[in-house]
C-alpha atoms as a PDB file:
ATOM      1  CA  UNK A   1      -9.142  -3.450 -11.234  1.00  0.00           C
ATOM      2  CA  UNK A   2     -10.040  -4.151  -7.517  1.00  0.00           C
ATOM      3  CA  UNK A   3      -7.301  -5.022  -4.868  1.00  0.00           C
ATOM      4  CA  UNK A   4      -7.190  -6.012  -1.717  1.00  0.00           C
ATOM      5  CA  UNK A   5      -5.341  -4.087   1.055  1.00  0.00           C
ATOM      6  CA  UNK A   6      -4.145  -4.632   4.460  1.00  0.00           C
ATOM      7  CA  UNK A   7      -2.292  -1.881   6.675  1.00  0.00           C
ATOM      8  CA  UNK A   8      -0.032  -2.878   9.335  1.00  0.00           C
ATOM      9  CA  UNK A   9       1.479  -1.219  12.611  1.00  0.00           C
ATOM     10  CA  UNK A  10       1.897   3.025  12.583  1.00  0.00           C
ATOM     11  CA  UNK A  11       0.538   2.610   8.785  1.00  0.00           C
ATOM     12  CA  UNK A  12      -2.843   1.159   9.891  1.00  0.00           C
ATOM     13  CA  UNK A  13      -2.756   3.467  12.856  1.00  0.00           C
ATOM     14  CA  UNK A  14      -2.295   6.839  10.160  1.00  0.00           C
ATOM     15  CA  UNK A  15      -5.082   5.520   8.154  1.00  0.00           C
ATOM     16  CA  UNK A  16      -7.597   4.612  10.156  1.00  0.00           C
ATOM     17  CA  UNK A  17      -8.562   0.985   8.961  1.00  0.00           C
ATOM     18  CA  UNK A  18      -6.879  -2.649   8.852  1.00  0.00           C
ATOM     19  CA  UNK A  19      -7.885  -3.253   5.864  1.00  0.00           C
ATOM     20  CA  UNK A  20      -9.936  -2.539   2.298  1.00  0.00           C
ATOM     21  CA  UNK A  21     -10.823  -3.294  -1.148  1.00  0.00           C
ATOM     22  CA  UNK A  22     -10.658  -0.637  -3.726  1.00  0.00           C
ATOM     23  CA  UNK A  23     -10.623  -0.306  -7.492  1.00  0.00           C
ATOM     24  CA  UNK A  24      -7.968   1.399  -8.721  1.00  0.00           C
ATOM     25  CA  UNK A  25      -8.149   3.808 -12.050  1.00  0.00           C
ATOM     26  CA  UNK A  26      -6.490   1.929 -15.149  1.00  0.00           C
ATOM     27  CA  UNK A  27      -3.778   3.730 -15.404  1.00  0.00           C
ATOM     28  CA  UNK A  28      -2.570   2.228 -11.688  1.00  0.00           C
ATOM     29  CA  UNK A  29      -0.587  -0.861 -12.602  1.00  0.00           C
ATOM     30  CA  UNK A  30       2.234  -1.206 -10.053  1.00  0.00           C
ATOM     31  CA  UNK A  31       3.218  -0.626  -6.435  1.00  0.00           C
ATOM     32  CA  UNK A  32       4.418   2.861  -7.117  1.00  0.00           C
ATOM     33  CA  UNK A  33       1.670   3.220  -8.677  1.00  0.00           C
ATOM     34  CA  UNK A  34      -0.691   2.305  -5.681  1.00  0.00           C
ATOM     35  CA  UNK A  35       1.104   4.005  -3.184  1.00  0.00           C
ATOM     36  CA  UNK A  36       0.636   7.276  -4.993  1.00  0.00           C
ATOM     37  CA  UNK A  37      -2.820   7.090  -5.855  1.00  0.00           C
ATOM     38  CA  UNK A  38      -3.346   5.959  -1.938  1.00  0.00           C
ATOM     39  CA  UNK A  39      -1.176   9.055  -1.302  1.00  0.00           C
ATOM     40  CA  UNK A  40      -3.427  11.691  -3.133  1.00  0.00           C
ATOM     41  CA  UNK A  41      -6.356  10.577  -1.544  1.00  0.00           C
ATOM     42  CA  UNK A  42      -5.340  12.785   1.290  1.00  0.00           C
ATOM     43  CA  UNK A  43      -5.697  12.583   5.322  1.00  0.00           C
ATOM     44  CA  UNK A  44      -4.134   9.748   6.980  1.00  0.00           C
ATOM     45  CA  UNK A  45      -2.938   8.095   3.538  1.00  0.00           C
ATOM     46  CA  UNK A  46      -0.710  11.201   2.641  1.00  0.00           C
ATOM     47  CA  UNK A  47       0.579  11.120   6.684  1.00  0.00           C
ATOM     48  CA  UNK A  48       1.420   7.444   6.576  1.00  0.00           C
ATOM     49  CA  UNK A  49       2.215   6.938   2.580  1.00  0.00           C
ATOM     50  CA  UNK A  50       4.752  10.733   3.074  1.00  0.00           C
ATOM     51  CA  UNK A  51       7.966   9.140   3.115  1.00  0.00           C
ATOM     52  CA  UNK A  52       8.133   6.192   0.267  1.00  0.00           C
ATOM     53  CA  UNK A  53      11.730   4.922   2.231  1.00  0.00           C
ATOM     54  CA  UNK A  54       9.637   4.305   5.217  1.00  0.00           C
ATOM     55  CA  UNK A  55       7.200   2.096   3.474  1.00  0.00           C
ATOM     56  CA  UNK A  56       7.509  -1.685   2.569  1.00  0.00           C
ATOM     57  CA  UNK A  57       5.093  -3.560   0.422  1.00  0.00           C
ATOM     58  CA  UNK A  58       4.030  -7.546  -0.319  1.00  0.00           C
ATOM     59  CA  UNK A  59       1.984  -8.545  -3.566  1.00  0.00           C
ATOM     60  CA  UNK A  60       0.272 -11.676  -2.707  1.00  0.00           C
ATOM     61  CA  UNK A  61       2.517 -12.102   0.515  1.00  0.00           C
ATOM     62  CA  UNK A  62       5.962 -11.791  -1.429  1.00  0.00           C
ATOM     63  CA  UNK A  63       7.673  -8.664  -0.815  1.00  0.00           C
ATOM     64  CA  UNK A  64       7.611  -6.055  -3.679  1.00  0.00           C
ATOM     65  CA  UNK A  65       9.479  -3.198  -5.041  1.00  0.00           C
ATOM     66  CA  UNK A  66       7.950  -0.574  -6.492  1.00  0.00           C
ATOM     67  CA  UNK A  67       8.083  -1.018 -10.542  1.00  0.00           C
ATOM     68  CA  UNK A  68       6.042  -4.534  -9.398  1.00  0.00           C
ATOM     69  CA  UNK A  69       2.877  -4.977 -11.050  1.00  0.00           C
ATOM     70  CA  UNK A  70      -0.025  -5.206  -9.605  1.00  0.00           C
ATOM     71  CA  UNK A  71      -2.810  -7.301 -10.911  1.00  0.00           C
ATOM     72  CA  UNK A  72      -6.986  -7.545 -10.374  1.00  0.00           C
ATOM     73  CA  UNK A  73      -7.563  -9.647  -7.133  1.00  0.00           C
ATOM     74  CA  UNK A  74      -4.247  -8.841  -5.812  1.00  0.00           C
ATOM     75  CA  UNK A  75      -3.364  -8.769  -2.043  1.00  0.00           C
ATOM     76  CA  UNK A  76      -1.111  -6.232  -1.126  1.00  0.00           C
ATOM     77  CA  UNK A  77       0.203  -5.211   2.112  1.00  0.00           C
ATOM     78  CA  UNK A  78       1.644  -2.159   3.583  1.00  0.00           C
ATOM     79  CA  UNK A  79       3.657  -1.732   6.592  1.00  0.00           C
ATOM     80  CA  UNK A  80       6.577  -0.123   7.760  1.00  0.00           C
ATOM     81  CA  UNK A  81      10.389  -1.488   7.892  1.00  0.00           C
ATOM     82  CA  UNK A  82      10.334  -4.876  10.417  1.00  0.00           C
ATOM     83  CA  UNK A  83      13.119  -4.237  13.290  1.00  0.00           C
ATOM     84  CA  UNK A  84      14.263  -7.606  15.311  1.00  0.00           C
ATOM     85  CA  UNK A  85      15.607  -7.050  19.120  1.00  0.00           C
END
């Protein structure tokens, strides 16, 4: 299944990139899910992906929790918590 991903603020910064399209192994079929397999790719993905409670995500630009499934096509963004002021 290939996704589309975007990376936003200190999480794009980490990583390196704005943005990608990967295929993900089948056994990667939610948000969790993603944000692991990101996570053991190493490098900048393990530094920005370390701390799950610092990480928000959006499946198809609707916010997501992590038992959310993912889907072929998908767009799913990852940034860190918004703040107002």
């Amino acid at each position: 299944m290939t996704v589309d991903l975007l990376y936003f603020a200190w999480v794009r910064e980490r990583i390196g990139r704005a943005a990608e399209q990967i295929t993900l192994p089948a056994d990667v079929g939610t948000v969790g899910g993603l944000l692991d397999h990101l996570r053991a790719r190493g490098g900048g993905y393990a530094e920005a992906l370390a701390e799950t409670a610092r990480i928000r995500c959006a499946v198809n630009q609707d916010f997501a929790q992590p038992e959310a499934r993912i889907a072929a096509g998908d767009e799913i963004a990852i940034f860190p918590p918004i703040t107002g002021g």
